[in-house]
Protein backbone atom coordinates (compact mmCIF):
# COMPACT_ATOMS: atom_id res chain seq x y z
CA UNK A 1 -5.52 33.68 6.27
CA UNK A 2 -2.34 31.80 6.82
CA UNK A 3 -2.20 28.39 6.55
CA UNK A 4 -1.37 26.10 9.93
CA UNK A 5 1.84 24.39 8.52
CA UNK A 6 0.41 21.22 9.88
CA UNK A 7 2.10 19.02 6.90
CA UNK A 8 -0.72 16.45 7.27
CA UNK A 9 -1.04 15.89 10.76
CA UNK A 10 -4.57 17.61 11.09
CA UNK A 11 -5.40 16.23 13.99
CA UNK A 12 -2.38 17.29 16.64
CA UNK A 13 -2.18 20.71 15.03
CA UNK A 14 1.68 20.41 15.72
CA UNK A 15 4.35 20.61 12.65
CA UNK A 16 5.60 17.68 11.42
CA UNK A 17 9.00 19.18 11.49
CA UNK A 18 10.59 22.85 11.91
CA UNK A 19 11.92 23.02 8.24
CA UNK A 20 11.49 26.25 6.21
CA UNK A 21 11.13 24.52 2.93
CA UNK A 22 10.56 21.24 1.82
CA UNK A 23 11.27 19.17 -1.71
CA UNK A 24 10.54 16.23 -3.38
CA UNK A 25 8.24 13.67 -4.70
CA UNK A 26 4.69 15.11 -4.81
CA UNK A 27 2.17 12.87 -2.82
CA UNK A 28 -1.52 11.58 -4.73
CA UNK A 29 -3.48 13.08 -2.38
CA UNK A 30 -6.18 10.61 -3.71
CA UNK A 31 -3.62 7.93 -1.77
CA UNK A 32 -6.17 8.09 1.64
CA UNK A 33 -9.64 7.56 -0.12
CA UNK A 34 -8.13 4.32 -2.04
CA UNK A 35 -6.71 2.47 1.27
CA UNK A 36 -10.11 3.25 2.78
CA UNK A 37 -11.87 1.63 0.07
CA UNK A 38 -9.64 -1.22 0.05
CA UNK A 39 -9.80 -1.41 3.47
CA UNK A 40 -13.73 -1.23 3.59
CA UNK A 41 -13.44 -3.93 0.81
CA UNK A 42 -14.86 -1.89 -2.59
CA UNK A 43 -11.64 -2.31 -4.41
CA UNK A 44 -9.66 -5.52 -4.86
CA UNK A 45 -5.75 -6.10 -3.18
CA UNK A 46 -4.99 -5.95 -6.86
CA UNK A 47 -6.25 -3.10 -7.96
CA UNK A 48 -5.16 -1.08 -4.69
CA UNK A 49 -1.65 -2.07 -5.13
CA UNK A 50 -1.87 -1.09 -9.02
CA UNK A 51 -2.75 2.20 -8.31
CA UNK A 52 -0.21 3.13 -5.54
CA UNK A 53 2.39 2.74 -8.92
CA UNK A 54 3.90 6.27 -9.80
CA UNK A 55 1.45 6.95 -12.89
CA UNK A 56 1.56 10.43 -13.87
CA UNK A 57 4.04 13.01 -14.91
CA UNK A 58 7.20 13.57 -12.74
CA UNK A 59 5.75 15.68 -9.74
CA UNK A 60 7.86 17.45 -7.81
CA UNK A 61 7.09 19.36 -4.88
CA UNK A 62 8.82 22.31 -3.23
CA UNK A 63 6.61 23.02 0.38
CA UNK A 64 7.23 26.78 1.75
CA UNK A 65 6.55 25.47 5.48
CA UNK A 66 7.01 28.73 7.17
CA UNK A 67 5.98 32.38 6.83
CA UNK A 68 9.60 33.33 6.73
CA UNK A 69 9.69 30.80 3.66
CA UNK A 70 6.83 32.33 1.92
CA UNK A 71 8.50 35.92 2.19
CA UNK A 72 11.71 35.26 0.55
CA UNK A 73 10.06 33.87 -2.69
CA UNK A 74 10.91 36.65 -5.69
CA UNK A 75 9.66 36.41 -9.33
CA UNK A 76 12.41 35.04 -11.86
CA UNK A 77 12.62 35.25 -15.49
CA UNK A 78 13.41 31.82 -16.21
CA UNK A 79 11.90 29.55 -19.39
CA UNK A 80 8.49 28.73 -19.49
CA UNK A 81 10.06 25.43 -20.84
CA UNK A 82 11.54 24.27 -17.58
CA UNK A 83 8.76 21.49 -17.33
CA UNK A 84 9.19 20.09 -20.25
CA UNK A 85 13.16 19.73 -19.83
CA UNK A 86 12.03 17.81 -16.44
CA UNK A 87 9.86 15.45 -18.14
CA UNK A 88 12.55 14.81 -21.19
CA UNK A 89 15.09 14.40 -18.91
CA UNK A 90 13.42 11.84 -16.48
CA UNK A 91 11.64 10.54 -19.44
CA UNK A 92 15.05 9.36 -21.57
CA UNK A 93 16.55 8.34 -18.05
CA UNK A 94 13.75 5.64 -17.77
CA UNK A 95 14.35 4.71 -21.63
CA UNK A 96 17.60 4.71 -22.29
CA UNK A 97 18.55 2.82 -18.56
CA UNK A 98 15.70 0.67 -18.19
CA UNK A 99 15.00 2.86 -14.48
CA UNK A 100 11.96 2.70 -13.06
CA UNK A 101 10.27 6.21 -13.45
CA UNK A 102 10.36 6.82 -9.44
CA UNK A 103 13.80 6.29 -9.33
CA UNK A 104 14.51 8.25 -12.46
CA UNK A 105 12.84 11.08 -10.88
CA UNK A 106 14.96 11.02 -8.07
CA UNK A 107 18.15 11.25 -9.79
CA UNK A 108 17.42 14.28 -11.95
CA UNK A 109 16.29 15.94 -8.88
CA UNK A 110 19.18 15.22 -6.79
CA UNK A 111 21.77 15.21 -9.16
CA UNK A 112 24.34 18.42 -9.45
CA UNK A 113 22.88 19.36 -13.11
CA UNK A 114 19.59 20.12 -12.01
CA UNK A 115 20.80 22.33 -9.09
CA UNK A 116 22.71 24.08 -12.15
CA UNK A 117 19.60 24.06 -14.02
CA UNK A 118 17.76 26.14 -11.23
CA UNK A 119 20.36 28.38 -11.04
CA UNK A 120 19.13 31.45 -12.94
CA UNK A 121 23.13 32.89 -12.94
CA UNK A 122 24.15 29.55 -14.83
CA UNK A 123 21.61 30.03 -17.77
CA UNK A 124 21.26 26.16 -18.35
CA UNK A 125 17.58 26.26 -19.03
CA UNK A 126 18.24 28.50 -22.04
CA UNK A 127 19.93 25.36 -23.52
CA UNK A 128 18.36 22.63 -25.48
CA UNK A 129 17.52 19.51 -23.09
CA UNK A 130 19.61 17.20 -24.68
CA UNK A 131 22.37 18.65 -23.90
CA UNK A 132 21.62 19.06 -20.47
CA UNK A 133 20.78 15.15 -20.35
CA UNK A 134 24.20 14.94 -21.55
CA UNK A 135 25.63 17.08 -18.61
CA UNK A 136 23.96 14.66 -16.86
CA UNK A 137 25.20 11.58 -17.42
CA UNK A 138 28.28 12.42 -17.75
CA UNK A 139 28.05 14.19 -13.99
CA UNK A 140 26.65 9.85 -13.15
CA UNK A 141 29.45 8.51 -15.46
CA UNK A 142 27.22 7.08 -17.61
């Protein structure tokens, strides 16, 4: 069974949008239980707002919205260690500039280096992640 491509919006059975693909910040999908129970009053203002803070492990999110989407995915060969040069990455970004880890997130992802690093022809992710932290701030001038 296919799913309905209904990005969320259940109820109209519509598409949100006509894009093939999607990417970016992964959604807490626990996000609508905890503004019901702060809105039914079982959590505190406090508490709600402390847990709408980014507070896991850079999630990123790349939605195949379409069946022609699904149908051009093909297997690569590249490093299991991919994750890991995410999380370093975002991780010394957030250290070493004082960003918050949101923002941090979204300059890895959006920056020229990691559209290198997904590039199986360029063989980045065979390097070392320092040096492709290095790549990238040089590629931000910092």
């Amino acid at each position: 069974m296919l799913p309905n491509f209904t990005n969320r919006q259940i109820e109209t059975k519509k598409p949100a949008h006509n894009y093939d693909i999607v990417e970016g910040p992964v959604a807490d999908d626990d996000i609508a239980q905890r503004i019901f129970d702060y809105l039914d009053g079982n959590i505190t203002k406090q508490d709600f707002l402390q847990e709408l803070k980014f507070k896991h492990t850079p999630s990123h999110q790349i939605a195949l919205c379409t069946v022609e989407s699904l149908q051009m995915i093909e297997p690569t060969k590249r490093k299991k260690y991919k994750r890991m040069i995410d999380e370093n990455i975002t991780q010394s970004l957030v250290a070493d500039y004082n960003f918050e880890e949101q923002k941090a997130i979204d300059i890895y992802f959006e920056s020229n280096t990691y559209k290198q690093l997904i590039d199986n022809s360029t063989k980045l992710c065979e390097k070392d992640w320092q040096e492709i932290y290095e790549m990238l701030k040089t590629e931000l001038k910092f």
